[in-house]
PDB file of N, CA and C in Angstrom:
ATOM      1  N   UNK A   1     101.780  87.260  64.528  1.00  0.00           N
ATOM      2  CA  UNK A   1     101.114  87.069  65.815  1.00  0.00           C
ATOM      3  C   UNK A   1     102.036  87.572  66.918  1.00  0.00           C
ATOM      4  N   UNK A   2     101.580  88.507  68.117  1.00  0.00           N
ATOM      5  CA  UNK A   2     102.351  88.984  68.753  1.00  0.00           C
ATOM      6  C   UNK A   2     101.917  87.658  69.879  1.00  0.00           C
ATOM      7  N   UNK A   3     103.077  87.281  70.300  1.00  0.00           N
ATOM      8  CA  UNK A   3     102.569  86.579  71.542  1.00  0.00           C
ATOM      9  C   UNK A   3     102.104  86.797  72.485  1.00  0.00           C
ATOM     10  N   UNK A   4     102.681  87.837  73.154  1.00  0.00           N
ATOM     11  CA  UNK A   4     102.901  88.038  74.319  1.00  0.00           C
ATOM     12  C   UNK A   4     101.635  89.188  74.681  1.00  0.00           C
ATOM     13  N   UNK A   5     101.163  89.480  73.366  1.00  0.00           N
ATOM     14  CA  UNK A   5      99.482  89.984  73.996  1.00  0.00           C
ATOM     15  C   UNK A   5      98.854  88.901  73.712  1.00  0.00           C
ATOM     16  N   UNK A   6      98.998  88.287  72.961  1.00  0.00           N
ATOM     17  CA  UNK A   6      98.181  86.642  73.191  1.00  0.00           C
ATOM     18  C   UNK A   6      98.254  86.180  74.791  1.00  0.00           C
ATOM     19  N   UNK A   7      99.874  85.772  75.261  1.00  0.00           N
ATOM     20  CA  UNK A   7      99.780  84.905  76.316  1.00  0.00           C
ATOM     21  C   UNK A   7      99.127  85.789  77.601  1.00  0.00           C
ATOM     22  N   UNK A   8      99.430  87.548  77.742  1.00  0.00           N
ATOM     23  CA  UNK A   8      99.053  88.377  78.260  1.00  0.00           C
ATOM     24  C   UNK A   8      97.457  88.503  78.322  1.00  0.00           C
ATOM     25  N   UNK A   9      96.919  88.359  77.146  1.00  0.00           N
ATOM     26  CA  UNK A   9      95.126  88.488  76.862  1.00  0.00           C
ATOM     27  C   UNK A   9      94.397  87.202  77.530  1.00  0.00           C
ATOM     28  N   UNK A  10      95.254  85.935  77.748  1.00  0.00           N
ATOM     29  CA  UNK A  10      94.773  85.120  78.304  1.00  0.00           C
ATOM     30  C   UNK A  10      94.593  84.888  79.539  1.00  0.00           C
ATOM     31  N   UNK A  11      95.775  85.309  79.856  1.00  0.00           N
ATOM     32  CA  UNK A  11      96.158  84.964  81.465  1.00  0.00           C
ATOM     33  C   UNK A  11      94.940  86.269  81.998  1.00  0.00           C
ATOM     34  N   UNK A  12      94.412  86.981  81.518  1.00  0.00           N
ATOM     35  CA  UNK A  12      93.892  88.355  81.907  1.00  0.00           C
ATOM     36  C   UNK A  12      92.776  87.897  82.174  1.00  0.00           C
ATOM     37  N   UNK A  13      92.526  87.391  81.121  1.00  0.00           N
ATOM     38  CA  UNK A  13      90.842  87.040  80.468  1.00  0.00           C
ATOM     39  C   UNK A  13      90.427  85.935  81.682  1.00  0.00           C
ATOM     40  N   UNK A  14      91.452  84.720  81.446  1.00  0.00           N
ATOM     41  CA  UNK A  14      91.469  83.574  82.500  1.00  0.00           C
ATOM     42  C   UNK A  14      90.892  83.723  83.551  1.00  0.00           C
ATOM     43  N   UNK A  15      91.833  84.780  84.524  1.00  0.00           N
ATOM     44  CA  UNK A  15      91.401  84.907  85.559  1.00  0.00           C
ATOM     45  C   UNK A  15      90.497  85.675  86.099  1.00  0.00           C
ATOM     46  N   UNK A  16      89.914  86.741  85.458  1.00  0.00           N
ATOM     47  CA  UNK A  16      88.949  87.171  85.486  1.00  0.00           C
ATOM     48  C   UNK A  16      87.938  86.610  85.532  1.00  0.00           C
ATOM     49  N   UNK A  17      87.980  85.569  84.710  1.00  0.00           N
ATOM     50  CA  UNK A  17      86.355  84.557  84.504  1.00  0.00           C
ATOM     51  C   UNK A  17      86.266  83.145  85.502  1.00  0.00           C
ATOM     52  N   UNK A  18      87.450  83.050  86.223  1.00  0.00           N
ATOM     53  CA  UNK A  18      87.462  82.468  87.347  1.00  0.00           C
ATOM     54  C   UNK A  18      86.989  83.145  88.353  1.00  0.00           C
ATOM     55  N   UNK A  19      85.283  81.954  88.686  1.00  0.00           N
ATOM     56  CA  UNK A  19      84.710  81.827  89.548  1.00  0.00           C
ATOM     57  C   UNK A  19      83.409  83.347  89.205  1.00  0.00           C
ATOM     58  N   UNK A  20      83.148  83.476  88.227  1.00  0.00           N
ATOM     59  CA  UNK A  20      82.408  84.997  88.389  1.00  0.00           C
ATOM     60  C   UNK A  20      81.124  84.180  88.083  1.00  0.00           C
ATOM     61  N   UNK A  21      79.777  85.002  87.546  1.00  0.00           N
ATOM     62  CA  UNK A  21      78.379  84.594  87.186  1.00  0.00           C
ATOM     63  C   UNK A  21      78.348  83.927  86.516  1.00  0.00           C
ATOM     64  N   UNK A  22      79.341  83.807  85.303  1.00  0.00           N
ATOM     65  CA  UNK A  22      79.114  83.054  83.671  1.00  0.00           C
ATOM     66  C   UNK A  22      79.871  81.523  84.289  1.00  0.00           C
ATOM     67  N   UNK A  23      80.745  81.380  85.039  1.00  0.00           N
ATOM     68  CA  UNK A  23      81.249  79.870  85.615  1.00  0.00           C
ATOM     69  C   UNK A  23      80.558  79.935  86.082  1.00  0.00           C
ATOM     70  N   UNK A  24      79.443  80.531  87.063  1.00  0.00           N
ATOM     71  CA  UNK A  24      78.668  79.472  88.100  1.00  0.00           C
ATOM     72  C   UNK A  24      77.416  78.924  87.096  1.00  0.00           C
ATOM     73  N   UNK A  25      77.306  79.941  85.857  1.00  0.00           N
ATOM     74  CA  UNK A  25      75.631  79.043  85.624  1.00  0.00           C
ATOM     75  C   UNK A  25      76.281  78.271  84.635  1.00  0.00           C
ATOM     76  N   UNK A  26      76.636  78.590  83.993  1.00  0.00           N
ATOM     77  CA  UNK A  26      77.881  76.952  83.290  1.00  0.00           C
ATOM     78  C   UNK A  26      77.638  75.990  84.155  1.00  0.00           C
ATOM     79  N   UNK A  27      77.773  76.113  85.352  1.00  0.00           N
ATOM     80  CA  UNK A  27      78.219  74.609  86.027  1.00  0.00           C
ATOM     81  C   UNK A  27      76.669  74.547  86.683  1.00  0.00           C
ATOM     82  N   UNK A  28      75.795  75.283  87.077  1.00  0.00           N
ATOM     83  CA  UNK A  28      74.809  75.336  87.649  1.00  0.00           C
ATOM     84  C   UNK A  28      73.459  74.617  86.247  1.00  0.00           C
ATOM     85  N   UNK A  29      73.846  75.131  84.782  1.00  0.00           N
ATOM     86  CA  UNK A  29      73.774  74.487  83.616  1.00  0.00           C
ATOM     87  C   UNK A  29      73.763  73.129  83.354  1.00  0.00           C
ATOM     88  N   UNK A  30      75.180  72.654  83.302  1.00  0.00           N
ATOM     89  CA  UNK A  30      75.264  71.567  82.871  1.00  0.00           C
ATOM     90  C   UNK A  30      74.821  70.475  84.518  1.00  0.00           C
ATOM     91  N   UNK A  31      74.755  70.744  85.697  1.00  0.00           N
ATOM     92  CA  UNK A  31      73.885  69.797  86.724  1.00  0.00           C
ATOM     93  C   UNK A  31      72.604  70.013  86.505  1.00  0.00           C
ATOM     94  N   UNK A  32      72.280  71.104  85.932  1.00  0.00           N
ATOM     95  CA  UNK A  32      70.426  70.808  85.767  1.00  0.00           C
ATOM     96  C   UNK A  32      70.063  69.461  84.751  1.00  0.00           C
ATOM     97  N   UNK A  33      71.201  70.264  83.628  1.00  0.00           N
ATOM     98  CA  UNK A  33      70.708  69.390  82.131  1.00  0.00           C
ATOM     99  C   UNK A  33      71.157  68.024  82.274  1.00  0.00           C
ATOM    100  N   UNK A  34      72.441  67.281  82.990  1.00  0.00           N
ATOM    101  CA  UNK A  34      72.915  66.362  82.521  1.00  0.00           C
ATOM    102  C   UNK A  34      73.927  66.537  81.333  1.00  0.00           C
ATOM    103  N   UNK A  35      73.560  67.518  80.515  1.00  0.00           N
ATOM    104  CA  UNK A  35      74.233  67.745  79.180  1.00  0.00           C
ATOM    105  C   UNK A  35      75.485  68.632  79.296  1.00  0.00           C
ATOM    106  N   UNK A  36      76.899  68.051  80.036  1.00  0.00           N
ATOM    107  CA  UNK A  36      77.797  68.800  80.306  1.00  0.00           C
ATOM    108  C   UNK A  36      78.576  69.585  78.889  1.00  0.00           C
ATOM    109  N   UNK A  37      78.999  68.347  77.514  1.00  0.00           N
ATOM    110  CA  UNK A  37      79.256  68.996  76.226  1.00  0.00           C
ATOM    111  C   UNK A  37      78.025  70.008  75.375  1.00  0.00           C
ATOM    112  N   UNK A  38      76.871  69.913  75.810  1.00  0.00           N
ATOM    113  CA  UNK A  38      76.139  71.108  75.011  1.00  0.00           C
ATOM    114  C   UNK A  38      76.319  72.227  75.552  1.00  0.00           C
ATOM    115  N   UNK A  39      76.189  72.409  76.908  1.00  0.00           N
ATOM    116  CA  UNK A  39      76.618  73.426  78.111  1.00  0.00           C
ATOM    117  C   UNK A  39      77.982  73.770  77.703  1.00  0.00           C
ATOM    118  N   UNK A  40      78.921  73.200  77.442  1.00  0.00           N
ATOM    119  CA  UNK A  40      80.451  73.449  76.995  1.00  0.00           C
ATOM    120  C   UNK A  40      80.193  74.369  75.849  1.00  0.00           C
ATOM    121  N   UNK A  41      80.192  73.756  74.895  1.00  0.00           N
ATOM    122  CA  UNK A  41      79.847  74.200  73.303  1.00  0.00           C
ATOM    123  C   UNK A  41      78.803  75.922  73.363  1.00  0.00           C
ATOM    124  N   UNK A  42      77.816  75.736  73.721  1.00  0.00           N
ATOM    125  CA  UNK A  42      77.173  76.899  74.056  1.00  0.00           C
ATOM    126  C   UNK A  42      77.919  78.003  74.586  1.00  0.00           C
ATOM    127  N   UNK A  43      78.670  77.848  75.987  1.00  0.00           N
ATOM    128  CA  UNK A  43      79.123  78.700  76.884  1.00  0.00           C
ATOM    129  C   UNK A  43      79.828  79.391  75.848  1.00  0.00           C
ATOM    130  N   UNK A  44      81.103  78.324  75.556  1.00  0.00           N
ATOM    131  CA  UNK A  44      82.144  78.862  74.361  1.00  0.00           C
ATOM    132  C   UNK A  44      81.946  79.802  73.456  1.00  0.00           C
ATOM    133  N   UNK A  45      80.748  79.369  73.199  1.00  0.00           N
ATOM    134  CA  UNK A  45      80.265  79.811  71.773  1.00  0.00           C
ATOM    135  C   UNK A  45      79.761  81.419  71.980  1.00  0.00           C
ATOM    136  N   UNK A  46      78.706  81.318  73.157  1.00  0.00           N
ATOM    137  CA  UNK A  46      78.635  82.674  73.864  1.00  0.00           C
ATOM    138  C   UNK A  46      79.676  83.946  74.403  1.00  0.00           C
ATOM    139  N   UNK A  47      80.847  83.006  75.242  1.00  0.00           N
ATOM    140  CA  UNK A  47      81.903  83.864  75.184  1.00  0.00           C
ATOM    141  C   UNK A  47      82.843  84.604  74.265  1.00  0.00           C
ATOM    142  N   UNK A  48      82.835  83.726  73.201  1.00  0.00           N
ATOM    143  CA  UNK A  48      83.391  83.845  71.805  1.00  0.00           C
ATOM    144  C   UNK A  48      82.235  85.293  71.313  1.00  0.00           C
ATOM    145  N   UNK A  49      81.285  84.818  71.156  1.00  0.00           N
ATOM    146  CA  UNK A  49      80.761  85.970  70.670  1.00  0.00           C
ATOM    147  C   UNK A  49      80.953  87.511  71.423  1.00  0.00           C
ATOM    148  N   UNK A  50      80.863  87.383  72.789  1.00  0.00           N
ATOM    149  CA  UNK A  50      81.259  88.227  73.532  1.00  0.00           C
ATOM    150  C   UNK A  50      82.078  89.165  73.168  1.00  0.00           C
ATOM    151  N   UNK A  51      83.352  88.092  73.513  1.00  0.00           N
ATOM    152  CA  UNK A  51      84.940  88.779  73.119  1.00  0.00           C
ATOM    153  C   UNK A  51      84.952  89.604  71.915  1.00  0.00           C
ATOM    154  N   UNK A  52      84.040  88.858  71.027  1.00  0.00           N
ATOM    155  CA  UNK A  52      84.222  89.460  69.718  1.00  0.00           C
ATOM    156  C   UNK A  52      83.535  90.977  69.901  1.00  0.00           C
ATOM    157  N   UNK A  53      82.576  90.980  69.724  1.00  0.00           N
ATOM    158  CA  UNK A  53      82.168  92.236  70.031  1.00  0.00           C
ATOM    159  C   UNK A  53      82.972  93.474  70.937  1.00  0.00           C
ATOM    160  N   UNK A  54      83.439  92.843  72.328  1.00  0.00           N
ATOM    161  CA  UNK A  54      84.066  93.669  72.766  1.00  0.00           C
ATOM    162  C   UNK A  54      85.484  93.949  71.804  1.00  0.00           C
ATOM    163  N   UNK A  55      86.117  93.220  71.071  1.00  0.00           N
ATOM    164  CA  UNK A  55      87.294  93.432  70.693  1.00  0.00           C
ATOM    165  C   UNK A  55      87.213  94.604  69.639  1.00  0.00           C
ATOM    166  N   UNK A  56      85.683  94.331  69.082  1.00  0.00           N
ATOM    167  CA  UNK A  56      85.416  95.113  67.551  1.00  0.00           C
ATOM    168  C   UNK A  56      85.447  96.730  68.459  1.00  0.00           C
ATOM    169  N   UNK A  57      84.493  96.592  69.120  1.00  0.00           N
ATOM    170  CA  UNK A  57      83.932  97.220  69.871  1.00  0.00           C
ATOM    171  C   UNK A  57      85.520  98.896  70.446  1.00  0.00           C
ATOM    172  N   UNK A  58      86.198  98.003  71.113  1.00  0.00           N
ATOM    173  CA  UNK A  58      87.825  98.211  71.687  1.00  0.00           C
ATOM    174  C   UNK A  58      88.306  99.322  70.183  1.00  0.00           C
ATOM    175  N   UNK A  59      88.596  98.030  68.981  1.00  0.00           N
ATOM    176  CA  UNK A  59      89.487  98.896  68.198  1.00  0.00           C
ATOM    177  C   UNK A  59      88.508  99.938  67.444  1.00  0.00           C
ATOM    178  N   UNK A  60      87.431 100.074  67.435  1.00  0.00           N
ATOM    179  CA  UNK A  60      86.661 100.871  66.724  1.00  0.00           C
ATOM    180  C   UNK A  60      86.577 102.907  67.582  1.00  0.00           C
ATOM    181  N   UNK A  61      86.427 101.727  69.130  1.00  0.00           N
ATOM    182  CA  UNK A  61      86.575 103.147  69.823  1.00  0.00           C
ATOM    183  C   UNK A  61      88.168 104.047  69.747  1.00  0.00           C
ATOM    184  N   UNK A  62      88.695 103.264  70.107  1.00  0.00           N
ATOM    185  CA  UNK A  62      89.968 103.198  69.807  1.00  0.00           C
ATOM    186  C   UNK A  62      90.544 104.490  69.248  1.00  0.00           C
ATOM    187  N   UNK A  63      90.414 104.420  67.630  1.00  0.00           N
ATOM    188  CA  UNK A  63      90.317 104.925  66.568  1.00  0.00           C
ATOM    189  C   UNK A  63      89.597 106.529  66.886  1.00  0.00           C
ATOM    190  N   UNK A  64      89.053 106.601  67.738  1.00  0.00           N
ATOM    191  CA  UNK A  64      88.109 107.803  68.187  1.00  0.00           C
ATOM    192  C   UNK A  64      88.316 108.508  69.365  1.00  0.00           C
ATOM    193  N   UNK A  65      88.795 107.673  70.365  1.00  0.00           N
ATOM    194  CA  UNK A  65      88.719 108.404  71.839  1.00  0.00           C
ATOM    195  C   UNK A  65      90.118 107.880  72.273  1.00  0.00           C
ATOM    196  N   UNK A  66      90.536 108.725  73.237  1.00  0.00           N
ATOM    197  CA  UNK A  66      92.078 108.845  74.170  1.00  0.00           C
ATOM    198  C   UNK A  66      91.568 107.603  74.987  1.00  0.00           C
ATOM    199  N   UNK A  67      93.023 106.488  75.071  1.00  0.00           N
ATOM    200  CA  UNK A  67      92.675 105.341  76.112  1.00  0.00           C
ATOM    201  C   UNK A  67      92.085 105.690  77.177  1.00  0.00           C
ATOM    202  N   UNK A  68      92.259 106.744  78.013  1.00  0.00           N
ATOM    203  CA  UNK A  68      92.038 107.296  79.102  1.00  0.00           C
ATOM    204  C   UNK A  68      90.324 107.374  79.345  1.00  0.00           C
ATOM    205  N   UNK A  69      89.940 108.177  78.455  1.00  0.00           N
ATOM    206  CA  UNK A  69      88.242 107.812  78.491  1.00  0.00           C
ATOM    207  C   UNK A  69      87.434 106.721  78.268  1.00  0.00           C
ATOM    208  N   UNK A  70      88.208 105.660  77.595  1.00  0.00           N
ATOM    209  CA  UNK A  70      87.468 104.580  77.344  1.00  0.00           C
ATOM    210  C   UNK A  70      87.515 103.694  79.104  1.00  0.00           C
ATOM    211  N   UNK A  71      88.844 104.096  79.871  1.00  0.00           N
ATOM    212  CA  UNK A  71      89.339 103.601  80.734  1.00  0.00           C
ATOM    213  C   UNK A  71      87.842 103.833  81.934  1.00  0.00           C
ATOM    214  N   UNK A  72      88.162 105.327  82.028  1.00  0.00           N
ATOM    215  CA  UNK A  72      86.930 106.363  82.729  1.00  0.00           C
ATOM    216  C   UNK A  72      85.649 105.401  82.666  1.00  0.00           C
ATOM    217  N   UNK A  73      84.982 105.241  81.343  1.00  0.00           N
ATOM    218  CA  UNK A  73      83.878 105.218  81.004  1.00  0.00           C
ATOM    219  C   UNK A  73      83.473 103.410  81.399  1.00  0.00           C
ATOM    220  N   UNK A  74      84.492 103.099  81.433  1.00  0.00           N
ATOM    221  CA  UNK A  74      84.596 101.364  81.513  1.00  0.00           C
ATOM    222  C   UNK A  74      84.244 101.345  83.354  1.00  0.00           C
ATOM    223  N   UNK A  75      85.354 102.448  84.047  1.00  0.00           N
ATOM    224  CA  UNK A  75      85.209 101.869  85.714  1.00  0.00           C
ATOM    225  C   UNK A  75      84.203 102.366  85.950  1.00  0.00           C
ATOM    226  N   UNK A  76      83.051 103.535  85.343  1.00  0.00           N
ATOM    227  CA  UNK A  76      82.229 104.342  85.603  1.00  0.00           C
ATOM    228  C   UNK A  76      81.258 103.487  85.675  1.00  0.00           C
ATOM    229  N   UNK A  77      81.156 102.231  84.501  1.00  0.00           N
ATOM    230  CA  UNK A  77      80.110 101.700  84.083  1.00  0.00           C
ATOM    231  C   UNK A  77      80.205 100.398  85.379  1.00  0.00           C
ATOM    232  N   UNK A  78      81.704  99.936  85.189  1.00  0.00           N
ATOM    233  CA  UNK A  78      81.543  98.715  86.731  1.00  0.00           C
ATOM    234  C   UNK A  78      81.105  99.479  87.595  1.00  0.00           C
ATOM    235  N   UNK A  79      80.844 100.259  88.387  1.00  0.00           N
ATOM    236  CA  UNK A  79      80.728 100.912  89.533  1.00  0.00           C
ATOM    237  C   UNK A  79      79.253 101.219  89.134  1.00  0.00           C
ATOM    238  N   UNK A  80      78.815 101.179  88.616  1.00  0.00           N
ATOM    239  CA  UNK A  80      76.992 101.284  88.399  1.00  0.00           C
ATOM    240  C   UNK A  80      76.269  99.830  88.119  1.00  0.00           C
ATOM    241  N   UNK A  81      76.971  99.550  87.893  1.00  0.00           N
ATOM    242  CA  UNK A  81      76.400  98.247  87.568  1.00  0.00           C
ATOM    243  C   UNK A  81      76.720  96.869  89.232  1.00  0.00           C
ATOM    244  N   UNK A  82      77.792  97.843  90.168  1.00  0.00           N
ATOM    245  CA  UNK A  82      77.948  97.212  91.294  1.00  0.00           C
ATOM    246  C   UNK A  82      76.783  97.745  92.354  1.00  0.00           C
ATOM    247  N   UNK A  83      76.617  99.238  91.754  1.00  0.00           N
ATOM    248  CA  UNK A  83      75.729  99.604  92.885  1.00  0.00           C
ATOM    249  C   UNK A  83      74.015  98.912  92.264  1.00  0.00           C
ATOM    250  N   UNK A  84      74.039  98.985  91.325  1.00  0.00           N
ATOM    251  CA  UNK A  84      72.712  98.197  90.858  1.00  0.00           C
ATOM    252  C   UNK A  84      72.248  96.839  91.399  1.00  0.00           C
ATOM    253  N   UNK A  85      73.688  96.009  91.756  1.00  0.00           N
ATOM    254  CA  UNK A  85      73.487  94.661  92.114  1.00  0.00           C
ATOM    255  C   UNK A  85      73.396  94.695  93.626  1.00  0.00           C
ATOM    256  N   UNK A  86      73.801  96.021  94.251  1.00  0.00           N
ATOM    257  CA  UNK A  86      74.193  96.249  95.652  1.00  0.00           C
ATOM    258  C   UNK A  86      72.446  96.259  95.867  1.00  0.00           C
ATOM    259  N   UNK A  87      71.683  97.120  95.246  1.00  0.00           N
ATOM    260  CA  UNK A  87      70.284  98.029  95.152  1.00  0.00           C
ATOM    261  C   UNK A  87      69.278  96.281  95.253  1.00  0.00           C
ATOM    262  N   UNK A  88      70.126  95.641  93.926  1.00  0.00           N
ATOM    263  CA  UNK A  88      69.226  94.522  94.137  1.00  0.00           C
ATOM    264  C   UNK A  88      67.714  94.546  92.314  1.00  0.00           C
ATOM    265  N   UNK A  89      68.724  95.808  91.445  1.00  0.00           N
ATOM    266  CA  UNK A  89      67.915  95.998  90.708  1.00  0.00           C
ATOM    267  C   UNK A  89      68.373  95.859  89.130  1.00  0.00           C
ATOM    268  N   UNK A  90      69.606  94.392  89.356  1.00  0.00           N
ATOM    269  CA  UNK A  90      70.278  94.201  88.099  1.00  0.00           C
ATOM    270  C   UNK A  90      70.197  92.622  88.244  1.00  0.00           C
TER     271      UNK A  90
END
Protein backbone atom coordinates (compact mmCIF):
# COMPACT_ATOMS: atom_id res chain seq x y z
CA UNK A 1 0.00 0.00 0.00
CA UNK A 2 1.49 3.25 -1.02
CA UNK A 3 0.36 5.73 1.47
CA UNK A 4 0.87 8.69 0.49
CA UNK A 5 -1.43 8.29 -2.70
CA UNK A 6 -3.82 6.97 -0.25
CA UNK A 7 -3.47 9.99 2.22
CA UNK A 8 -3.02 12.27 -1.09
CA UNK A 9 -6.36 10.54 -2.89
CA UNK A 10 -8.20 11.52 0.14
CA UNK A 11 -7.43 14.75 1.08
CA UNK A 12 -8.21 15.39 -2.89
CA UNK A 13 -11.31 13.53 -3.04
CA UNK A 14 -12.38 15.17 0.52
CA UNK A 15 -12.32 18.35 -0.49
CA UNK A 16 -13.65 18.33 -3.56
CA UNK A 17 -16.91 16.80 -2.30
CA UNK A 18 -17.11 19.45 0.26
CA UNK A 19 -20.16 21.30 -0.11
CA UNK A 20 -20.84 20.33 -4.01
CA UNK A 21 -24.50 18.72 -5.38
CA UNK A 22 -23.97 15.13 -3.94
CA UNK A 23 -23.55 16.85 -0.03
CA UNK A 24 -26.38 19.02 -0.53
CA UNK A 25 -28.98 16.24 -1.56
CA UNK A 26 -27.45 13.89 1.09
CA UNK A 27 -28.43 16.33 3.56
CA UNK A 28 -31.46 17.71 1.64
CA UNK A 29 -32.20 13.53 1.69
CA UNK A 30 -31.90 12.57 4.89
CA UNK A 31 -34.37 16.03 6.24
CA UNK A 32 -36.98 14.89 3.84
CA UNK A 33 -36.80 11.15 4.97
CA UNK A 34 -36.04 11.37 8.65
CA UNK A 35 -33.85 8.36 7.68
CA UNK A 36 -30.35 9.93 8.25
CA UNK A 37 -28.40 6.05 8.36
CA UNK A 38 -30.23 4.83 5.07
CA UNK A 39 -29.30 8.22 3.39
CA UNK A 40 -25.65 7.47 4.85
CA UNK A 41 -25.41 3.86 3.64
CA UNK A 42 -26.88 4.69 0.15
CA UNK A 43 -24.77 7.88 -0.48
CA UNK A 44 -21.63 5.69 0.41
CA UNK A 45 -22.61 3.08 -1.42
CA UNK A 46 -23.25 5.34 -4.53
CA UNK A 47 -19.98 7.09 -4.18
CA UNK A 48 -18.18 3.89 -3.82
CA UNK A 49 -19.58 2.79 -6.91
CA UNK A 50 -18.62 5.94 -8.54
CA UNK A 51 -15.00 5.94 -7.58
CA UNK A 52 -14.93 2.60 -8.75
CA UNK A 53 -15.75 3.06 -12.09
CA UNK A 54 -13.82 6.11 -12.41
CA UNK A 55 -10.70 4.33 -11.04
CA UNK A 56 -11.33 1.26 -13.57
CA UNK A 57 -12.15 3.67 -15.92
CA UNK A 58 -8.47 5.95 -15.10
CA UNK A 59 -6.22 2.74 -15.32
CA UNK A 60 -7.81 1.26 -18.37
CA UNK A 61 -7.41 4.60 -20.25
CA UNK A 62 -4.30 4.90 -18.92
CA UNK A 63 -2.87 1.94 -20.59
CA UNK A 64 -3.96 3.69 -23.99
CA UNK A 65 -3.65 7.43 -24.01
CA UNK A 66 -0.74 10.10 -22.87
CA UNK A 67 -1.84 11.64 -19.29
CA UNK A 68 -2.04 14.78 -21.10
CA UNK A 69 -5.21 13.89 -23.16
CA UNK A 70 -7.03 12.29 -20.62
CA UNK A 71 -6.17 15.69 -18.71
CA UNK A 72 -7.54 17.78 -22.06
CA UNK A 73 -10.54 15.65 -22.39
CA UNK A 74 -11.47 15.75 -18.55
CA UNK A 75 -11.28 20.02 -18.44
CA UNK A 76 -13.00 19.94 -21.91
CA UNK A 77 -15.76 17.92 -20.48
CA UNK A 78 -15.99 20.30 -16.98
CA UNK A 79 -16.24 23.26 -19.10
CA UNK A 80 -19.34 21.84 -21.05
CA UNK A 81 -20.96 20.59 -18.58
CA UNK A 82 -20.46 24.29 -16.73
CA UNK A 83 -21.75 25.95 -19.69
CA UNK A 84 -24.78 23.50 -19.79
CA UNK A 85 -25.64 24.38 -16.16
CA UNK A 86 -24.84 28.13 -17.05
CA UNK A 87 -27.62 27.50 -20.30
CA UNK A 88 -29.83 25.97 -17.61
CA UNK A 89 -29.98 22.64 -19.75
CA UNK A 90 -28.20 20.06 -17.35
Amino acid sequence: MDWRVLLTTFGVIFLAEMGDKTQLAAMTMSAQTKKPWAVFIASALALTAVSAIGVVAGNLLGDYLPLIWIKRVSAVAFIVIGVLILAGKF
